[in-house]
PDB file of N, CA and C in Angstrom:
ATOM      1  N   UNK A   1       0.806  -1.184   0.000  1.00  0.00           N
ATOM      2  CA  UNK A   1       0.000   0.000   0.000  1.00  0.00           C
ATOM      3  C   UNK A   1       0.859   1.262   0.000  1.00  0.00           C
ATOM      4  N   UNK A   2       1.927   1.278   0.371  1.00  0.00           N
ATOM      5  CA  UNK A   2       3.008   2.510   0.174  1.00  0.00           C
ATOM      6  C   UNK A   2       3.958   2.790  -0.716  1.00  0.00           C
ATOM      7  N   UNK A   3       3.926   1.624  -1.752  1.00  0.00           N
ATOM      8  CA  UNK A   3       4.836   1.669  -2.901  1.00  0.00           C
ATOM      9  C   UNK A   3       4.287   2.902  -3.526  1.00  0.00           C
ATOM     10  N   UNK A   4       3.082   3.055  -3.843  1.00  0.00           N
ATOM     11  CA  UNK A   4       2.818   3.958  -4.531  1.00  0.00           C
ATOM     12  C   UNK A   4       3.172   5.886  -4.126  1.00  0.00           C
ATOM     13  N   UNK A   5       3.221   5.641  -2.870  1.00  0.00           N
ATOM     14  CA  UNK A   5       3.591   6.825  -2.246  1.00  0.00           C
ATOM     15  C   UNK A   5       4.718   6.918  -2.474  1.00  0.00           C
ATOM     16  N   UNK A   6       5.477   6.018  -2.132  1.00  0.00           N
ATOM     17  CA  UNK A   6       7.130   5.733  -2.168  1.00  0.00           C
ATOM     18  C   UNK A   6       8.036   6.048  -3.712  1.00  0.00           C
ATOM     19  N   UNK A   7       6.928   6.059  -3.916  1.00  0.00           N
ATOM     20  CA  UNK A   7       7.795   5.984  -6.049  1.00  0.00           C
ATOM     21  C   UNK A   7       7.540   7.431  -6.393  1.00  0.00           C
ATOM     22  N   UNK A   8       8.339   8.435  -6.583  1.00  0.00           N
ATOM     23  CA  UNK A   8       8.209   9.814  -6.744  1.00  0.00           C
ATOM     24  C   UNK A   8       8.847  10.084  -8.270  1.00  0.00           C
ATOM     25  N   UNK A   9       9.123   9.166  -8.748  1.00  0.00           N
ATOM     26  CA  UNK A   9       9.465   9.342 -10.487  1.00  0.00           C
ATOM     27  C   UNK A   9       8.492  10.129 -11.186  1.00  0.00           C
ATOM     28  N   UNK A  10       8.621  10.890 -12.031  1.00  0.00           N
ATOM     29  CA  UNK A  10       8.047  11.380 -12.686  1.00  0.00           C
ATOM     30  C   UNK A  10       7.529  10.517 -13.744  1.00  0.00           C
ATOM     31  N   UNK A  11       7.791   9.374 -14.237  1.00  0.00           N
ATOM     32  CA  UNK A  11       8.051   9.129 -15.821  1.00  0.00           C
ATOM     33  C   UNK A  11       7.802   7.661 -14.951  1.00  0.00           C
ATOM     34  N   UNK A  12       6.428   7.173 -15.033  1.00  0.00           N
ATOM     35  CA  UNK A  12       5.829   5.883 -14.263  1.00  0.00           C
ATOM     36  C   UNK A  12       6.647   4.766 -15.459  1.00  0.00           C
ATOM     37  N   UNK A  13       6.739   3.601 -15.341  1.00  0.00           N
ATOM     38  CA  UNK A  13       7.386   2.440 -16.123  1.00  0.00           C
ATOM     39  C   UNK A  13       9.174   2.931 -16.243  1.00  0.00           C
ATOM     40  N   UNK A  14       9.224   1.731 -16.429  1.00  0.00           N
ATOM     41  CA  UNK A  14      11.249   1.548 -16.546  1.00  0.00           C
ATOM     42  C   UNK A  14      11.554   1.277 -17.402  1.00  0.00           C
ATOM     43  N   UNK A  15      10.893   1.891 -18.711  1.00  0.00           N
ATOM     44  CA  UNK A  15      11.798   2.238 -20.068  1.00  0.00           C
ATOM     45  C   UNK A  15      12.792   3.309 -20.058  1.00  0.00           C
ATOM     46  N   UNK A  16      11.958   4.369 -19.677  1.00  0.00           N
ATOM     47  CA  UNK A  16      13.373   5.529 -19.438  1.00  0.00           C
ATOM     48  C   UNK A  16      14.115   5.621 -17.845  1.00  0.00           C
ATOM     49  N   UNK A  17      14.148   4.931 -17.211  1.00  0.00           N
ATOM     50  CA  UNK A  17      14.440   4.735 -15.588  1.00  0.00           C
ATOM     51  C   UNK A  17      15.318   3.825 -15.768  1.00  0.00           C
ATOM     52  N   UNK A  18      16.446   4.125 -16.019  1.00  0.00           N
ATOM     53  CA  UNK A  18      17.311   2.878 -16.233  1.00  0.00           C
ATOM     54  C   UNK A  18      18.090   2.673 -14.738  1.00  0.00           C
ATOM     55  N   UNK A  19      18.332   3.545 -13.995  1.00  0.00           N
ATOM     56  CA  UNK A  19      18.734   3.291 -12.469  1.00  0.00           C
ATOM     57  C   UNK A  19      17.936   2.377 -11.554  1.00  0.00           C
ATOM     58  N   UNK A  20      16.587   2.187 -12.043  1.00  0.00           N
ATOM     59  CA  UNK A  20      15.257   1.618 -11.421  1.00  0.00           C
ATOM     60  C   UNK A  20      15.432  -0.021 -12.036  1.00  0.00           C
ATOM     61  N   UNK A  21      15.582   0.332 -13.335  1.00  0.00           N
ATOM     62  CA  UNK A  21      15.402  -0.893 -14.161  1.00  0.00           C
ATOM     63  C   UNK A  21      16.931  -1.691 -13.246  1.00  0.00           C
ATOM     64  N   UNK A  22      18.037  -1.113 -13.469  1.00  0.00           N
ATOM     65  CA  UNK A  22      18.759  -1.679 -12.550  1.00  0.00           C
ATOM     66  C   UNK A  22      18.335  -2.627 -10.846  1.00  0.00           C
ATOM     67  N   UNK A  23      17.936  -1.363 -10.942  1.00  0.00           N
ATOM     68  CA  UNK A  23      17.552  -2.214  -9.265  1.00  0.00           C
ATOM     69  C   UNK A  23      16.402  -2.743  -9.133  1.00  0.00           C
ATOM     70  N   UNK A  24      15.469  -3.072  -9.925  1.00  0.00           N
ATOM     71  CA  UNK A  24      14.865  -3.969  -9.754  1.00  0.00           C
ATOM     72  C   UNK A  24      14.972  -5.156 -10.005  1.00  0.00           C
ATOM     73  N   UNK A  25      16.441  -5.250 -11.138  1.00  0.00           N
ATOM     74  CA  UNK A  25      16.826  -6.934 -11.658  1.00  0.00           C
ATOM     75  C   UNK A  25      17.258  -7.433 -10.361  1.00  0.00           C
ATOM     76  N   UNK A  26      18.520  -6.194  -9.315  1.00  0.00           N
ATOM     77  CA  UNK A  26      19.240  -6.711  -8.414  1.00  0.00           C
ATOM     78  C   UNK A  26      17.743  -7.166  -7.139  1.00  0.00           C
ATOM     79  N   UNK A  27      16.410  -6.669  -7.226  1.00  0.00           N
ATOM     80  CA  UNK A  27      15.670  -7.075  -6.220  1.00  0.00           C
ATOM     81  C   UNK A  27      14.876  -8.485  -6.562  1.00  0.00           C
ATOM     82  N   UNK A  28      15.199  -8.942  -7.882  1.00  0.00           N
ATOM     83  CA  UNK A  28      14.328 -10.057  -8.410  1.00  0.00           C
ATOM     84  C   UNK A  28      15.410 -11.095  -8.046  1.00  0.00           C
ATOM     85  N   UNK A  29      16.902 -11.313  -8.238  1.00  0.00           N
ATOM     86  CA  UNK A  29      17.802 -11.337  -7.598  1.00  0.00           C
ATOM     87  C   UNK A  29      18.039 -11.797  -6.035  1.00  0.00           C
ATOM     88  N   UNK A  30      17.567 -10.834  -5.823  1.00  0.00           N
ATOM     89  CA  UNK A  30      17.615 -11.083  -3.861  1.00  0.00           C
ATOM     90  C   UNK A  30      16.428 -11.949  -3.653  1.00  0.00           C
ATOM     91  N   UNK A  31      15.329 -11.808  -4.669  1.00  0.00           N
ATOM     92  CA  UNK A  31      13.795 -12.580  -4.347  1.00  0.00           C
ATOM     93  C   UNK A  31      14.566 -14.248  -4.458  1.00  0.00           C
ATOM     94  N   UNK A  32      15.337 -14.529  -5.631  1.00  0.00           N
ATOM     95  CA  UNK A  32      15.737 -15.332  -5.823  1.00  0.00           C
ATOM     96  C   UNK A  32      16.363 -16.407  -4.496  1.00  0.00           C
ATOM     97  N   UNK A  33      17.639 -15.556  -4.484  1.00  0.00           N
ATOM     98  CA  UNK A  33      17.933 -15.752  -3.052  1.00  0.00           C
ATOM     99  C   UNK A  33      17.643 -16.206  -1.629  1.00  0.00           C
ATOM    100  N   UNK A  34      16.689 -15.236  -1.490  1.00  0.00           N
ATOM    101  CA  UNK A  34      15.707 -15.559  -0.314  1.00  0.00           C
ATOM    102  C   UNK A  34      15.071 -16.801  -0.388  1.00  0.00           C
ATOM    103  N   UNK A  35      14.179 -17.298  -1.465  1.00  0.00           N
ATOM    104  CA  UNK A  35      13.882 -18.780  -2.273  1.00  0.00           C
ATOM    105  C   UNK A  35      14.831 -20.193  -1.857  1.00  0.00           C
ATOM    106  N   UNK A  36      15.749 -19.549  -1.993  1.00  0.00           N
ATOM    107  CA  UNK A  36      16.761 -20.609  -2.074  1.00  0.00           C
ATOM    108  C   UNK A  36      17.605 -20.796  -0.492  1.00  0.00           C
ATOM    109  N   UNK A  37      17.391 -19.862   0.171  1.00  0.00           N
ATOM    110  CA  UNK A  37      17.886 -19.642   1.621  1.00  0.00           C
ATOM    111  C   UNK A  37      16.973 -20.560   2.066  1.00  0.00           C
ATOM    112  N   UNK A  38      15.618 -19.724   1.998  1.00  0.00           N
ATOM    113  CA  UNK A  38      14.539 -20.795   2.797  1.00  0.00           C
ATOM    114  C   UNK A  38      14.270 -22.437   2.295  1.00  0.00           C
ATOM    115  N   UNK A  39      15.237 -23.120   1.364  1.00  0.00           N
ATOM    116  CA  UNK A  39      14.960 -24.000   1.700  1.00  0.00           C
ATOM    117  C   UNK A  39      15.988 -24.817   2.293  1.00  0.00           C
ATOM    118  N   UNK A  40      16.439 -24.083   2.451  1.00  0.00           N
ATOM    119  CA  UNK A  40      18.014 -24.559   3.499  1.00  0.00           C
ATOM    120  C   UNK A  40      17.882 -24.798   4.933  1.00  0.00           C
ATOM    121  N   UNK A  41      18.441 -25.592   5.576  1.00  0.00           N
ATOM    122  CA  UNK A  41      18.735 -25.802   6.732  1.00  0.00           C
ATOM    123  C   UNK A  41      18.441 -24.647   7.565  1.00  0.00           C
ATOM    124  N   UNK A  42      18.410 -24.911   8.920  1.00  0.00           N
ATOM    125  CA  UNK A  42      18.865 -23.311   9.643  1.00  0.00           C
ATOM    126  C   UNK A  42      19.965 -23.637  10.041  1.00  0.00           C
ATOM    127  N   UNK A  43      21.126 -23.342   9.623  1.00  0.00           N
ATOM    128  CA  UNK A  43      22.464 -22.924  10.295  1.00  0.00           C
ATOM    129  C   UNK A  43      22.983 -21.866  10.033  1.00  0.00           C
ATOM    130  N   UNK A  44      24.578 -21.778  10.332  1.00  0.00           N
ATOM    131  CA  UNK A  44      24.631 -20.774  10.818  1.00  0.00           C
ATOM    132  C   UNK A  44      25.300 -19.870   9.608  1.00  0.00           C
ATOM    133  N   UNK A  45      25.611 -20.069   8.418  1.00  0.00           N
ATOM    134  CA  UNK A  45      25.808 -18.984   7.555  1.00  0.00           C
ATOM    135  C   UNK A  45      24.706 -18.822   6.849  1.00  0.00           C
ATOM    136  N   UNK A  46      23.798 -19.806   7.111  1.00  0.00           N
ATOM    137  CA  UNK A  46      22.275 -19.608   5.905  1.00  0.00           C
ATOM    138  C   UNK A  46      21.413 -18.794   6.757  1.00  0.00           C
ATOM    139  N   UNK A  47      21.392 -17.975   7.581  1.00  0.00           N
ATOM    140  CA  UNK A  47      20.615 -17.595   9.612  1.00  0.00           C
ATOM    141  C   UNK A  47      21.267 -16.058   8.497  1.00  0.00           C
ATOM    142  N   UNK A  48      22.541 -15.755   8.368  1.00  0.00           N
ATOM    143  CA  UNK A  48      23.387 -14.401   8.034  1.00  0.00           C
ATOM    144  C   UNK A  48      22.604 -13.822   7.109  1.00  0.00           C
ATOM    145  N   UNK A  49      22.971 -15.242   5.965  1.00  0.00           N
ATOM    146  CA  UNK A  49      22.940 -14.179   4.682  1.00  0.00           C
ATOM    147  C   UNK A  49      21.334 -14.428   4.595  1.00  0.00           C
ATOM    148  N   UNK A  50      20.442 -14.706   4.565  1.00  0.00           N
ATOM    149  CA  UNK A  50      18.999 -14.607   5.245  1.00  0.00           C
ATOM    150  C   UNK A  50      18.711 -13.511   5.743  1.00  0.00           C
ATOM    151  N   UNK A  51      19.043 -12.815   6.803  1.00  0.00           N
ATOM    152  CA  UNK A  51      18.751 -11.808   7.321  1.00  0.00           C
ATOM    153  C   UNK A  51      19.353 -10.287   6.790  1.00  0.00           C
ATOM    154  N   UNK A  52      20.636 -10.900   6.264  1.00  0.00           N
ATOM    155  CA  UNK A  52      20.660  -9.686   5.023  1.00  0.00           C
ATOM    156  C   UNK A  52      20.603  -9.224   4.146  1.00  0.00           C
ATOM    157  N   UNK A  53      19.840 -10.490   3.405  1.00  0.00           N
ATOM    158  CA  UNK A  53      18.836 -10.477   2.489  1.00  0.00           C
ATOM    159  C   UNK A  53      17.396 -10.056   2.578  1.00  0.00           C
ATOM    160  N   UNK A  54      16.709 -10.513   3.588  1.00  0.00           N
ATOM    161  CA  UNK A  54      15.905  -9.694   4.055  1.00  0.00           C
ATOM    162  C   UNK A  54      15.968  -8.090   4.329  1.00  0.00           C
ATOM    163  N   UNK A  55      16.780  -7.921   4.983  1.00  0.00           N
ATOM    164  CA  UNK A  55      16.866  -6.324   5.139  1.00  0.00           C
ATOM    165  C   UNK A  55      16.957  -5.631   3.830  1.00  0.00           C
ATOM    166  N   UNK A  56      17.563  -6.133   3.161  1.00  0.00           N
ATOM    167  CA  UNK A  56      17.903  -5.907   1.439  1.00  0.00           C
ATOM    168  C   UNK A  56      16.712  -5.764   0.580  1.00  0.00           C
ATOM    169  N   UNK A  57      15.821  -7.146   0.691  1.00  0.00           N
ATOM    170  CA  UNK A  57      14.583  -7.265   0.439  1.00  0.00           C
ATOM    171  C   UNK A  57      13.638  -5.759   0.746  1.00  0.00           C
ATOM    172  N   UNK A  58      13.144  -5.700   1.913  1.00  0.00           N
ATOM    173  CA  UNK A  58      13.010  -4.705   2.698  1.00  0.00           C
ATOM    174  C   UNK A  58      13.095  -3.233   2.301  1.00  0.00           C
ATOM    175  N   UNK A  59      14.302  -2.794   2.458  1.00  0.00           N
ATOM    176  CA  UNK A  59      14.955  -1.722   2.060  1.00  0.00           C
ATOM    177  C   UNK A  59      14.837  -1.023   0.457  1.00  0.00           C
ATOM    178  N   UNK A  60      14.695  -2.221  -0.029  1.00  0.00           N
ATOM    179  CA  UNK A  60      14.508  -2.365  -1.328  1.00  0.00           C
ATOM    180  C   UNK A  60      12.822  -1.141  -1.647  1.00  0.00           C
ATOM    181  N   UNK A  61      11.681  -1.169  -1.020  1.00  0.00           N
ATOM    182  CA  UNK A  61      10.873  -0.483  -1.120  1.00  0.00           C
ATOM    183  C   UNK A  61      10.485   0.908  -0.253  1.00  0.00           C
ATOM    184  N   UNK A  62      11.160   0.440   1.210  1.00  0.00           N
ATOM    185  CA  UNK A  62      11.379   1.955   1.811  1.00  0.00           C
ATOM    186  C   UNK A  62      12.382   2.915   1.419  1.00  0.00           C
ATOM    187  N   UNK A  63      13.487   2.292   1.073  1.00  0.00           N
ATOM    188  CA  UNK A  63      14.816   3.734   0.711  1.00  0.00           C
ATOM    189  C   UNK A  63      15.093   3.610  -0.666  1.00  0.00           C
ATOM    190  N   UNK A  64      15.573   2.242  -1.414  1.00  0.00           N
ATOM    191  CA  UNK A  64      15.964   2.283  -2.754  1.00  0.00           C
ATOM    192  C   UNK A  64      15.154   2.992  -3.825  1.00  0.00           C
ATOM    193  N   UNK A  65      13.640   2.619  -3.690  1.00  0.00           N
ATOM    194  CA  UNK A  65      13.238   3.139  -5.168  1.00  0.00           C
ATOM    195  C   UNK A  65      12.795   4.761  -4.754  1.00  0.00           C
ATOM    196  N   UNK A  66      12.841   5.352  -3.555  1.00  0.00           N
ATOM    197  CA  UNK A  66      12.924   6.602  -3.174  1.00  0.00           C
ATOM    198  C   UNK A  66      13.778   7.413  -3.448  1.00  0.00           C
ATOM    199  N   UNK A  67      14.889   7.178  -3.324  1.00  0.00           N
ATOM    200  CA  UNK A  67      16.152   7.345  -3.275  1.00  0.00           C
ATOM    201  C   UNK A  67      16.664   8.090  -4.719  1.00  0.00           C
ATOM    202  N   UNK A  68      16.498   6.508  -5.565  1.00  0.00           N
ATOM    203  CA  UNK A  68      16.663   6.061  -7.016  1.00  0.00           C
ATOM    204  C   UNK A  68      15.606   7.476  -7.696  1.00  0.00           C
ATOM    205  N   UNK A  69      14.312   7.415  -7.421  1.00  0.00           N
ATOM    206  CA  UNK A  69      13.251   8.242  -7.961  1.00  0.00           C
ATOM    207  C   UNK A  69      14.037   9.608  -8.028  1.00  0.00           C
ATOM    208  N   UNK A  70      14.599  10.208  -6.674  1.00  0.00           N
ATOM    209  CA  UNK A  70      14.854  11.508  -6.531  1.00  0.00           C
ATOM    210  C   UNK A  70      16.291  11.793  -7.496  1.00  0.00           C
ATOM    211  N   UNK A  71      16.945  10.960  -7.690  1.00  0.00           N
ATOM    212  CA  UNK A  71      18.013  10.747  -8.102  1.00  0.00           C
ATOM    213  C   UNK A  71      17.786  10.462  -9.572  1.00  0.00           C
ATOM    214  N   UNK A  72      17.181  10.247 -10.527  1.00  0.00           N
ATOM    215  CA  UNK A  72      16.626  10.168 -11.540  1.00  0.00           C
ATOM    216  C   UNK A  72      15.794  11.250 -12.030  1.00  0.00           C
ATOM    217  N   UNK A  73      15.035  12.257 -10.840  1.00  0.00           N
ATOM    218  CA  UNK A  73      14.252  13.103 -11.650  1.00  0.00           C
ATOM    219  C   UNK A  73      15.132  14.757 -11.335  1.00  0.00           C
ATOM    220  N   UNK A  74      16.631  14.277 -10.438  1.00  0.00           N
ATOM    221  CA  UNK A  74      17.020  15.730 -10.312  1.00  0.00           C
ATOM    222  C   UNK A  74      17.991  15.220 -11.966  1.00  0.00           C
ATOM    223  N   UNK A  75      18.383  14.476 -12.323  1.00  0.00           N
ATOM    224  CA  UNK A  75      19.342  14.147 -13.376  1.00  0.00           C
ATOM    225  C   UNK A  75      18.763  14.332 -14.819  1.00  0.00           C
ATOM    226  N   UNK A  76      17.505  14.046 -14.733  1.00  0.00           N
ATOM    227  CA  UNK A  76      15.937  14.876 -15.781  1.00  0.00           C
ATOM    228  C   UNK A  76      16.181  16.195 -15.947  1.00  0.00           C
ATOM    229  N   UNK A  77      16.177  16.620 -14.797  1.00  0.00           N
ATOM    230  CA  UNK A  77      16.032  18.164 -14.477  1.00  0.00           C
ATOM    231  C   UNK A  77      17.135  18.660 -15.228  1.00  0.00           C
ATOM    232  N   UNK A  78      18.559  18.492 -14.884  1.00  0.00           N
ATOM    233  CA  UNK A  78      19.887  18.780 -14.912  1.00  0.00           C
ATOM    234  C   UNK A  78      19.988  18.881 -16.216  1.00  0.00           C
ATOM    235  N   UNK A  79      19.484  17.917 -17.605  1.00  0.00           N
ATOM    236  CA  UNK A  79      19.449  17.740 -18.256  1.00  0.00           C
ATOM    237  C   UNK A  79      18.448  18.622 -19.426  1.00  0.00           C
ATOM    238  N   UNK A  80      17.361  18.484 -18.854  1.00  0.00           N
ATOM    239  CA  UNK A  80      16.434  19.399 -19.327  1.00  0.00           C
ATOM    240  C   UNK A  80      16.988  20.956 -19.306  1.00  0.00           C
ATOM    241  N   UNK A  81      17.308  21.316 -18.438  1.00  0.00           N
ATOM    242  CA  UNK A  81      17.835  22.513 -18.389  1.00  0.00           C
ATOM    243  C   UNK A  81      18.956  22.775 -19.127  1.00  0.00           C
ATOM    244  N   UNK A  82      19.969  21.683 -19.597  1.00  0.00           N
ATOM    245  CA  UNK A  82      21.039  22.122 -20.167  1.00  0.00           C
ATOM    246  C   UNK A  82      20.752  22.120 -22.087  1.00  0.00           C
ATOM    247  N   UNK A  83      19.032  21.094 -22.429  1.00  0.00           N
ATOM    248  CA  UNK A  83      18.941  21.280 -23.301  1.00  0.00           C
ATOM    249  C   UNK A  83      18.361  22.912 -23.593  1.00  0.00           C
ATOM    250  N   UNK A  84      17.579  23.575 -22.528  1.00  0.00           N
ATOM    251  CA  UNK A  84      16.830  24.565 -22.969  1.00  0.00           C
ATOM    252  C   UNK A  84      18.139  25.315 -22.536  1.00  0.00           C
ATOM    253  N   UNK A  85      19.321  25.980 -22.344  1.00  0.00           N
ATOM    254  CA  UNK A  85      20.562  26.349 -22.431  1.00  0.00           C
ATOM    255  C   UNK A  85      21.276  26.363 -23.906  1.00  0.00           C
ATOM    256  N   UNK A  86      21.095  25.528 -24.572  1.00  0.00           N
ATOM    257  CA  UNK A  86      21.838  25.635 -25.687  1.00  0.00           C
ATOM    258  C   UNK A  86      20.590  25.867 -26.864  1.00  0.00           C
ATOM    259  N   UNK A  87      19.692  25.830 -26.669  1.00  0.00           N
ATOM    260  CA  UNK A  87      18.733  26.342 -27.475  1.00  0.00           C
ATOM    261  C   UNK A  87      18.067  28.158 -27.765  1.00  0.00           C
ATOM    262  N   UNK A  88      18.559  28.502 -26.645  1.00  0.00           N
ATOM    263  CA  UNK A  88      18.962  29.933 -25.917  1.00  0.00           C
ATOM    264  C   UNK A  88      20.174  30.629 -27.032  1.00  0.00           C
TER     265      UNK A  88
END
């Protein structure tokens, strides 16, 4: 229910979001991961990387695509402006 709040891109889909498109392969990735953790044993290096995969998981929708969004639409901006600069 907060992804949608959370995603501040201007430019909805990851055709032109290539920082996004990035990190969402690396979160399909970690989904992977996680898959394959849980069917493992519980010991004690599969307990680690589990839990920091999870946080990863996690993180992945509170800070990354926030982050990524703001960081993508000031680099829009930066850009936009330098085209209307030389058109000047």
């Amino acid at each position: 229910m907060l992804l949608p709040i959370t995603d501040l891109g201007r430019s909805k889909g990851l055709q032109f979001r290539p920082l996004n498109k990035i990190a969402f392969y690396f979160f399909v990735a970690n989904f992977l991961v996680l898959m394959q953790l849980g069917a493992k044993h519980v010991e004690s290096p599969f307990i680690e990387f589990g839990q920091i995969s999870t946080v990863l998981y996690f993180s992945h929708f509170v800070l990354i695509v926030p982050v990524l969004s703001i960081i993508e639409n000031t680099l829009i901006d930066i850009n936009s402006g330098a085209c209307r600069q030389k058109l000047i």
